[in-house]
N, C-alpha and C. Protein backbone atom coordinates (compact mmCIF):
# COMPACT_ATOMS: atom_id res chain seq x y z
N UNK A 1 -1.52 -6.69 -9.78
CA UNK A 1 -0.30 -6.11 -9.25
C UNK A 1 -0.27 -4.66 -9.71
N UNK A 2 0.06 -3.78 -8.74
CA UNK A 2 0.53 -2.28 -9.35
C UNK A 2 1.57 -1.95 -8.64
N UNK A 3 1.85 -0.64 -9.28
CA UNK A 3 2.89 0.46 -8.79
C UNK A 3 2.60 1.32 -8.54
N UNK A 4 3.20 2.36 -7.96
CA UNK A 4 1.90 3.21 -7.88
C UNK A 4 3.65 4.43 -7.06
N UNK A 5 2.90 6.12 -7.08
CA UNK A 5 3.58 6.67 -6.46
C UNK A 5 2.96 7.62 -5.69
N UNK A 6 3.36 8.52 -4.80
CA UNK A 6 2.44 9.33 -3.95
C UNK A 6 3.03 10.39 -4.45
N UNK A 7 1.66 11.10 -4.55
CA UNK A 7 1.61 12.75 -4.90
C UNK A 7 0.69 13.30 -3.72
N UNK A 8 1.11 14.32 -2.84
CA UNK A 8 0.20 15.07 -2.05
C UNK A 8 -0.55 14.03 -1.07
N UNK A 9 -1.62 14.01 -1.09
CA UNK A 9 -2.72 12.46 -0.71
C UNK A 9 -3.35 11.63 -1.11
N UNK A 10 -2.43 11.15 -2.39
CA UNK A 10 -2.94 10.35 -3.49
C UNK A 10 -1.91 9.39 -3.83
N UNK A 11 -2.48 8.24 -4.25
CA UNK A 11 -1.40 7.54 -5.18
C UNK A 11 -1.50 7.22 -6.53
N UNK A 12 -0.45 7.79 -7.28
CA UNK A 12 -0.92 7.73 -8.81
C UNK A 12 -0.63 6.09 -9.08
N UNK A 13 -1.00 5.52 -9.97
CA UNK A 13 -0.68 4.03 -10.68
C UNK A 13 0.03 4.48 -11.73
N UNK A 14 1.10 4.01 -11.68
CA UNK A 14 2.51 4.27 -12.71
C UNK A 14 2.48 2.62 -13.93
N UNK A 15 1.87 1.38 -12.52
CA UNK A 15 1.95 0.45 -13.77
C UNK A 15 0.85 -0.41 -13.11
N UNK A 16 -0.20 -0.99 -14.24
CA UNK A 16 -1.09 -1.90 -13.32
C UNK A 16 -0.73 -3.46 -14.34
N UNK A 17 -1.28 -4.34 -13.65
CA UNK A 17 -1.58 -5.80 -14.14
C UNK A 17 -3.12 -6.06 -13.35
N UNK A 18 -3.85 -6.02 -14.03
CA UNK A 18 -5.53 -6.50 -13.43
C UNK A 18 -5.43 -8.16 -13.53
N UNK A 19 -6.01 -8.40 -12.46
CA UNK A 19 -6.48 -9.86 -12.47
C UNK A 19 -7.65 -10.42 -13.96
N UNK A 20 -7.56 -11.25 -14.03
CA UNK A 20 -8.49 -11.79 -14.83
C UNK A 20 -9.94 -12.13 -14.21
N UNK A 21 -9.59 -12.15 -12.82
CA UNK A 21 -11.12 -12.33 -11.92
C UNK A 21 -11.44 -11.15 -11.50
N UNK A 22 -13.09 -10.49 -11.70
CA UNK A 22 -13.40 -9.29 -11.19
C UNK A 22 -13.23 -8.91 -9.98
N UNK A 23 -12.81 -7.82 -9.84
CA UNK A 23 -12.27 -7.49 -8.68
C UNK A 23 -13.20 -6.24 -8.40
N UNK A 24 -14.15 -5.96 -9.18
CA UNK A 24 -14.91 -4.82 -9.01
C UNK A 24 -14.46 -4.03 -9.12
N UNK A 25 -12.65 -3.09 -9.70
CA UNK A 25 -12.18 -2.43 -10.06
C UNK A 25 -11.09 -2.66 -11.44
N UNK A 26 -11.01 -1.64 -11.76
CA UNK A 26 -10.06 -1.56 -13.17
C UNK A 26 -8.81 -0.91 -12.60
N UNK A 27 -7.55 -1.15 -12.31
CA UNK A 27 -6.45 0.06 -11.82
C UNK A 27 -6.43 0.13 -13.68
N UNK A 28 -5.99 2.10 -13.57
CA UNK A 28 -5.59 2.32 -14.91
C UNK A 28 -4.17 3.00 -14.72
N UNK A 29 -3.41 2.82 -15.58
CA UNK A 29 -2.37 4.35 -15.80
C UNK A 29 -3.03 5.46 -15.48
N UNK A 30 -2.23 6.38 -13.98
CA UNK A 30 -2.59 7.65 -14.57
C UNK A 30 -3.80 7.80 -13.57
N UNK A 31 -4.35 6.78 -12.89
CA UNK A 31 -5.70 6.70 -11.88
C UNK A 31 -4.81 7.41 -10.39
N UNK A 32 -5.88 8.00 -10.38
CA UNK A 32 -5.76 8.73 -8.44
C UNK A 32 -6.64 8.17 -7.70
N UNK A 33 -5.89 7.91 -6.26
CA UNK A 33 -6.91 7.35 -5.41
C UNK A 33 -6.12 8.06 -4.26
N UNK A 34 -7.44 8.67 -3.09
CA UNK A 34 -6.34 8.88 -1.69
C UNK A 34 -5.38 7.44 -1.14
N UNK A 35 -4.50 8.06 -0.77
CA UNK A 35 -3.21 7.11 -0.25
C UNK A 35 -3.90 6.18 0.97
N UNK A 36 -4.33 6.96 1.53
CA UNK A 36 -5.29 6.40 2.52
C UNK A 36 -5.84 5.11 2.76
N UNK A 37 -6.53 4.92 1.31
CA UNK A 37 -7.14 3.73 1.33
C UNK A 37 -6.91 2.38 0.29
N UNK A 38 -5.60 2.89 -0.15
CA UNK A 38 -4.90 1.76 -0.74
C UNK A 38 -3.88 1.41 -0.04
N UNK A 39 -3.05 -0.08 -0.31
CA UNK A 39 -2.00 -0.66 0.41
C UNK A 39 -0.54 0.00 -0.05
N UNK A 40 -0.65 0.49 -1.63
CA UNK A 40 0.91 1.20 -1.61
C UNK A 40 0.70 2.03 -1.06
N UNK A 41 0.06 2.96 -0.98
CA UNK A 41 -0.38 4.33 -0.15
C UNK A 41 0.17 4.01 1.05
N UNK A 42 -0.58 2.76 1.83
CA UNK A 42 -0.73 3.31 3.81
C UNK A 42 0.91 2.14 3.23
N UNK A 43 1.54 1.96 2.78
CA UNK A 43 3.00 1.25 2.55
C UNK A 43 3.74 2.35 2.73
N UNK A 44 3.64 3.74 2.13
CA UNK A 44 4.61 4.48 1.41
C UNK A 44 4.17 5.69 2.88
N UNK A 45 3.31 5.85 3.43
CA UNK A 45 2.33 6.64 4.52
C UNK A 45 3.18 6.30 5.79
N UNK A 46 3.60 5.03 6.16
CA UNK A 46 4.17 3.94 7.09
C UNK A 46 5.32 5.28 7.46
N UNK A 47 5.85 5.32 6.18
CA UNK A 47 7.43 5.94 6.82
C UNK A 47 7.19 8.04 7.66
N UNK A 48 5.88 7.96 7.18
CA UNK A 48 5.69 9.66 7.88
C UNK A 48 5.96 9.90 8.73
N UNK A 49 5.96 11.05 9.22
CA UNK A 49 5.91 11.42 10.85
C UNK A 49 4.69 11.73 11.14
N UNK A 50 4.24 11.70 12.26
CA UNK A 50 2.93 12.40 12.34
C UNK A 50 2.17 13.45 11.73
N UNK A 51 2.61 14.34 11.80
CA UNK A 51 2.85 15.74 11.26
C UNK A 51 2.61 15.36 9.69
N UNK A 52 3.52 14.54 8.84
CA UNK A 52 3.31 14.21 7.73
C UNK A 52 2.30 13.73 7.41
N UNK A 53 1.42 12.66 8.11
CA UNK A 53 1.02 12.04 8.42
C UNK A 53 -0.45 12.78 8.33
N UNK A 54 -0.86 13.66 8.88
CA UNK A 54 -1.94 14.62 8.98
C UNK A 54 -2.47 15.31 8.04
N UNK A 55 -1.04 15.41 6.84
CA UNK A 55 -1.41 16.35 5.43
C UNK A 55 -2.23 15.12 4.49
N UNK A 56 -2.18 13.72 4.77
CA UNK A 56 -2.56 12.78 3.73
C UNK A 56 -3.93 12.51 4.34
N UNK A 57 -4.21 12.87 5.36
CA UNK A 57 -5.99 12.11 4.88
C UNK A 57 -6.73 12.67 4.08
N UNK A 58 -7.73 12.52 4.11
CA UNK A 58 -9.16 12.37 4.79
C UNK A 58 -9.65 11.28 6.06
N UNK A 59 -10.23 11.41 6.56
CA UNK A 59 -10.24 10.35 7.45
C UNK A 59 -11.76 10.19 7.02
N UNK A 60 -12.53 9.06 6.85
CA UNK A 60 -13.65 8.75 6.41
C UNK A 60 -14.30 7.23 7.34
N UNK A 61 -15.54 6.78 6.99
CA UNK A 61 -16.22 5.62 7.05
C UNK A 61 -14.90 4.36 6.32
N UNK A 62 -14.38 4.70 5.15
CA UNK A 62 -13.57 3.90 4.67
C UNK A 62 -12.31 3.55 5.05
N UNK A 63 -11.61 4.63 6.08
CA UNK A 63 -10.22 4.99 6.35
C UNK A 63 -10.33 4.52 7.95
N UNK A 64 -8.69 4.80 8.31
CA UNK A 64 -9.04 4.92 10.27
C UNK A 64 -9.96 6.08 10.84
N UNK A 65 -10.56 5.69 11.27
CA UNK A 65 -11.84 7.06 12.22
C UNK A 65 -10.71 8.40 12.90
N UNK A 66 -9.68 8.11 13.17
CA UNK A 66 -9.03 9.41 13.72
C UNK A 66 -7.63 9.33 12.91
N UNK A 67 -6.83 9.98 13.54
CA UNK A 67 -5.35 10.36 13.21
C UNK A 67 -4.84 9.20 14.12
N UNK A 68 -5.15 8.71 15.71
CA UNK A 68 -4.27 8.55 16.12
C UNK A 68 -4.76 6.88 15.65
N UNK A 69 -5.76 6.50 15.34
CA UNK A 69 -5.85 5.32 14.86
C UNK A 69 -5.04 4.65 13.49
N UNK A 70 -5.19 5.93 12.32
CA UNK A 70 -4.37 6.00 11.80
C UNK A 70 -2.81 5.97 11.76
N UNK A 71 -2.20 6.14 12.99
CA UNK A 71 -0.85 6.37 13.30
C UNK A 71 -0.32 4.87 13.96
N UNK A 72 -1.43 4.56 14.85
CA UNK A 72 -1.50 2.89 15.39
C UNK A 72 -1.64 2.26 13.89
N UNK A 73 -2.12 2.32 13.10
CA UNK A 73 -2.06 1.61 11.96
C UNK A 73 -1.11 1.54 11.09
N UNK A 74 -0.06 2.68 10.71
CA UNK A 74 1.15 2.73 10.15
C UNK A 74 2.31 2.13 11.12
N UNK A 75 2.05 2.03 12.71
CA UNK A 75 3.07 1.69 13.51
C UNK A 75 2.83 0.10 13.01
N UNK A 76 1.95 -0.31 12.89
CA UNK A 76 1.79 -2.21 12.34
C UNK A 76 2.68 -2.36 11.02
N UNK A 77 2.22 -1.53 10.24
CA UNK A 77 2.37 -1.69 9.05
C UNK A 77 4.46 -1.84 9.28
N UNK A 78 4.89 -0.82 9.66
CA UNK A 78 6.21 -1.15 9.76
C UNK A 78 7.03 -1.85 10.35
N UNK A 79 5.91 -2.34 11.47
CA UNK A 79 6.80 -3.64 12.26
C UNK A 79 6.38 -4.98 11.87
N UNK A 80 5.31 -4.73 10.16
CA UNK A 80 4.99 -5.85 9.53
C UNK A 80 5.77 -5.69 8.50
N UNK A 81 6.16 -4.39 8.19
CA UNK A 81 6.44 -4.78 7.10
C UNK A 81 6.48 -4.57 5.45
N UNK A 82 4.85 -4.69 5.64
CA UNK A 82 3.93 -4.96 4.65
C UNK A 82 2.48 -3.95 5.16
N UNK A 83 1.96 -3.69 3.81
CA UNK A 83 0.73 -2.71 4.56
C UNK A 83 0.01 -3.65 4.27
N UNK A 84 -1.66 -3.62 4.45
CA UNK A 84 -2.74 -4.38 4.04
C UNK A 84 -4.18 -3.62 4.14
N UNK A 85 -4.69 -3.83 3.08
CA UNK A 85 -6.24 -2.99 2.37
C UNK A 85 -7.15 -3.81 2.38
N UNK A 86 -8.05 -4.00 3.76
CA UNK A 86 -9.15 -5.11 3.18
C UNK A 86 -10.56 -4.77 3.42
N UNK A 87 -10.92 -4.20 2.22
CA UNK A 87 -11.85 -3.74 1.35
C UNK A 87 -12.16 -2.39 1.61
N UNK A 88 -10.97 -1.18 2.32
CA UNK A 88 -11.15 -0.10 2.13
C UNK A 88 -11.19 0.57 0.53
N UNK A 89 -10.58 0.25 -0.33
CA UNK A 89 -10.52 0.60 -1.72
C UNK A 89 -11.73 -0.05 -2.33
N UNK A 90 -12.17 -1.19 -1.87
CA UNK A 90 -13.13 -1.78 -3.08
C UNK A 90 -13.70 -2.57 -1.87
N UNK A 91 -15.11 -2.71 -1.52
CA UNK A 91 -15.92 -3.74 -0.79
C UNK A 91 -15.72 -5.25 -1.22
N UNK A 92 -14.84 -6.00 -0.43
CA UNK A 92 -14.87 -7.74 -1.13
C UNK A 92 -13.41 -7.37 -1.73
N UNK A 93 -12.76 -6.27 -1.65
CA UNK A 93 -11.26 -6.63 -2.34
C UNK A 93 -10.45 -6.42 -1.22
N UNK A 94 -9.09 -7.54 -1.00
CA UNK A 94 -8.07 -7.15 -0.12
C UNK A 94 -6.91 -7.30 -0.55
N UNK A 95 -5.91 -6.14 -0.41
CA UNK A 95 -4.42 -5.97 -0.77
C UNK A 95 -3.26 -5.84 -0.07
N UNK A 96 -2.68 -6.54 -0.47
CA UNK A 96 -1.14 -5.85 0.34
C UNK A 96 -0.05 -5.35 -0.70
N UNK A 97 0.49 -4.49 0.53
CA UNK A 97 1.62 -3.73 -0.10
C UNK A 97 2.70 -3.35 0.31
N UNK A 98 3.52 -2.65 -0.13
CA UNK A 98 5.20 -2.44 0.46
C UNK A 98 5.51 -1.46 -0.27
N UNK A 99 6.34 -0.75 0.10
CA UNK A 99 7.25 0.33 0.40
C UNK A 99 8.37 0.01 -1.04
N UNK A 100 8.73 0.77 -1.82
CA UNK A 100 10.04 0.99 -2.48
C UNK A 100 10.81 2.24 -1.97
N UNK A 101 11.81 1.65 -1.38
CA UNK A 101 12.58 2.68 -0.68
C UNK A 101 14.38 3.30 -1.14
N UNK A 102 14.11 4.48 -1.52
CA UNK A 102 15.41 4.82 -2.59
C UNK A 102 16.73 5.09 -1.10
N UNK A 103 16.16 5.39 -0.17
CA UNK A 103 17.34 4.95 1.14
C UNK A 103 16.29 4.46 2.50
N UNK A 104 16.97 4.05 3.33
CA UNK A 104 16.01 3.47 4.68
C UNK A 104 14.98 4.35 4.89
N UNK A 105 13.47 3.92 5.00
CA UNK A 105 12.42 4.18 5.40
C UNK A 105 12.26 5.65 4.61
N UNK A 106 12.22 5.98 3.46
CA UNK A 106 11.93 6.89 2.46
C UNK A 106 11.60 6.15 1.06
N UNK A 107 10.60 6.00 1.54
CA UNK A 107 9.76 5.25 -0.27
C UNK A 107 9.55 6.64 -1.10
N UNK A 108 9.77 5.71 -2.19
CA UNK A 108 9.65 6.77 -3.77
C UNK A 108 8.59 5.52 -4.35
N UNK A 109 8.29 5.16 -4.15
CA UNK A 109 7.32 4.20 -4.62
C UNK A 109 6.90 2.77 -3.94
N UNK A 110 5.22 2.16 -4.41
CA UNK A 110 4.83 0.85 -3.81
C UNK A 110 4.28 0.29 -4.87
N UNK A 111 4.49 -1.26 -4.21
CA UNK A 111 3.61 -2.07 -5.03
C UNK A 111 2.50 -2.97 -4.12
N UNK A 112 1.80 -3.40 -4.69
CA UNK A 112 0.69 -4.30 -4.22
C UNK A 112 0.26 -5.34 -5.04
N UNK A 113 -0.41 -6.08 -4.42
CA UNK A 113 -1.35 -7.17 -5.19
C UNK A 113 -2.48 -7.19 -4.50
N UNK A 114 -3.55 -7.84 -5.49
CA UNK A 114 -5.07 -7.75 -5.23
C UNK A 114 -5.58 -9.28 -5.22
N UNK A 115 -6.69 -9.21 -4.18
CA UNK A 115 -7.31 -10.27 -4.17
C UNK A 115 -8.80 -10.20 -3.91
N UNK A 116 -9.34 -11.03 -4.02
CA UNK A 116 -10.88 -11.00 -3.40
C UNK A 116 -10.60 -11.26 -2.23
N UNK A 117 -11.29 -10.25 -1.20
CA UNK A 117 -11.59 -10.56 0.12
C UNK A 117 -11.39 -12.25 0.90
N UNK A 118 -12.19 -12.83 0.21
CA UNK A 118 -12.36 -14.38 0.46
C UNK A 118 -11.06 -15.26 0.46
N UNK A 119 -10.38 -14.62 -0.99
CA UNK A 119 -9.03 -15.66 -0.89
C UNK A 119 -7.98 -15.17 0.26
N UNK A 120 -7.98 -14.20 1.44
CA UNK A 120 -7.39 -13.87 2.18
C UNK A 120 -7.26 -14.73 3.56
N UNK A 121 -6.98 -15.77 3.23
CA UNK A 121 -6.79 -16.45 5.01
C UNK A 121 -5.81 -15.52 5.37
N UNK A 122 -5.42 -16.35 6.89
CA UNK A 122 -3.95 -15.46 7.69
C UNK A 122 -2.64 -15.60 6.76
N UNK A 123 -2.63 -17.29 5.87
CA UNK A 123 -1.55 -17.88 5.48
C UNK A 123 -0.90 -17.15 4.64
N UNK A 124 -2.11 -17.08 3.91
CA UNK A 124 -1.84 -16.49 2.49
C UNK A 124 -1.41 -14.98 2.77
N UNK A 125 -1.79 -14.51 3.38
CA UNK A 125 -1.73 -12.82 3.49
C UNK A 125 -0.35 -12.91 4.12
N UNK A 126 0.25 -13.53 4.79
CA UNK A 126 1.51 -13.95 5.45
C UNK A 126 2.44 -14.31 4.48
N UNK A 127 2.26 -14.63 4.21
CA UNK A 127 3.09 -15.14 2.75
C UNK A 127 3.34 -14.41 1.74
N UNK A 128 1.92 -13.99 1.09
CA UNK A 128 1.97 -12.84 0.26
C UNK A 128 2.61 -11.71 0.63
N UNK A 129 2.91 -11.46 1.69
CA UNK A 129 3.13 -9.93 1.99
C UNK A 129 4.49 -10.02 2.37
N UNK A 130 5.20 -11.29 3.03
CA UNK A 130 6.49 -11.52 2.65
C UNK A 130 6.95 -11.31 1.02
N UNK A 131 6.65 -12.29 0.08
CA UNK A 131 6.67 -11.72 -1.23
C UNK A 131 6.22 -10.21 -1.74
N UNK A 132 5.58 -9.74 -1.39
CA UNK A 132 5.39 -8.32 -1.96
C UNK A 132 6.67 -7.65 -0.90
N UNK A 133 7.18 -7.86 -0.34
CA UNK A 133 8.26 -7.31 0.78
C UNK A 133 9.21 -7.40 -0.35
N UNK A 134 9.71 -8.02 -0.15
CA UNK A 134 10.70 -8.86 -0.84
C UNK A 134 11.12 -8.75 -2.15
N UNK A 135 9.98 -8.27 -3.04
CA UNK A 135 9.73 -8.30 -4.62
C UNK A 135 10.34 -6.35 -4.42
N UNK A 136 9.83 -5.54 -3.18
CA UNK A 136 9.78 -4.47 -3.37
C UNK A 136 11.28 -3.97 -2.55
N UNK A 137 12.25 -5.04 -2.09
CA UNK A 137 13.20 -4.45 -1.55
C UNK A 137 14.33 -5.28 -2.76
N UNK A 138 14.04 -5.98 -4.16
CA UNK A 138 14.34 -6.39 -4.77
C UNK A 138 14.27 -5.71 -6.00
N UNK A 139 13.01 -4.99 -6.24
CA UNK A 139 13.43 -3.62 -7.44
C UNK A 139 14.46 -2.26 -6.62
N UNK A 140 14.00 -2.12 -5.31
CA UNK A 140 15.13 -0.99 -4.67
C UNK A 140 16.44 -1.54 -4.91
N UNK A 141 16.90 -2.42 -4.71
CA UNK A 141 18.34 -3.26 -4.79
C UNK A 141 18.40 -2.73 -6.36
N UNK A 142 17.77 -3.38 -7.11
CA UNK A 142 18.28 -3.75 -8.72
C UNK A 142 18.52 -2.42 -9.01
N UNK A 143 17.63 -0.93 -8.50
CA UNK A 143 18.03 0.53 -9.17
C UNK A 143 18.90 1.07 -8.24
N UNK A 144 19.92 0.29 -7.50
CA UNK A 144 20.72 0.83 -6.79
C UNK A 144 20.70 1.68 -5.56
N UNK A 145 19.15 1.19 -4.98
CA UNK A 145 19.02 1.85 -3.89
C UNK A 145 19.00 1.20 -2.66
N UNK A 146 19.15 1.36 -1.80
CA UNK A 146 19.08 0.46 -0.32
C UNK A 146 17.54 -0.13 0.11
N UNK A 147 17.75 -1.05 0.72
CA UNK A 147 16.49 -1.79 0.88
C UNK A 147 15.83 -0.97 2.28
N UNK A 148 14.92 -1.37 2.45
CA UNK A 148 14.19 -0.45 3.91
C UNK A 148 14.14 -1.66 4.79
């Protein structure tokens, strides 16, 4: 599980919990990764405008191939919900994530959880990403902010 916040085209990790099963990565305090290719990232990315939207890539082999694929991809993400990373950050790792939003559709922060690629059926990722929804419109509530 992390937290994580966006700076520029990055998301810093504010708090991690690593799995006990290798995940082929370590999140640390204090780690940068483009927003891009993590799930709080394209979570917190969801609410841009286009325009906004254009200052956060790179667009790579790892990412959406264009902008406007990219933009089809944040339009999912918000009529899901939930974002989802599967194995752009790590080959064999898949995540989802959500939005912490201090008023409607303006995140100040995301969280996610990690899995191995494999443990990702439809169910689970359905489920999970209801809970990571949920968990993340449940810390916005508790600091007095409106849910998204």
């Amino acid at each position: 599980m992390t937290l994580s916040h966006l700076e520029g085209p990055d998301v810093i990790y504010l708090s991690c919990r690593n799995s006990t099963a290798p995940l082929g990565i370590t999140f640390r305090i204090g780690m940068r990764v483009p927003a891009v290719f993590t799930a709080t990232g394209k979570a917190m990315l969801a609410a841009m405008s286009p325009q906004e939207l254009a200052r956060h890539l790179p667009i790579s082999p790892a990412s959406a191939p264009s902008l406007e694929v990219l933009e089809a991809e944040m339009a999912d993400v918000k009529a899901r919900g939930y974002s989802l990373d599967n194995g752009q950050l790590r080959e064999g790792m898949f995540c989802i994530g959500a939005a912490i939003c201090d008023r409607p559709f303006h995140p100040t922060a995301g969280i996610a959880l990690s899995m191995m690629a494999a443990e990702a059926r439809p169910d689970t990722i359905e489920d999970m990403g209801r809970r990571v929804q949920a968990l993340a419109n449940d810390v916005a509530d508790r600091m007095g902010w409106l849910s998204a």
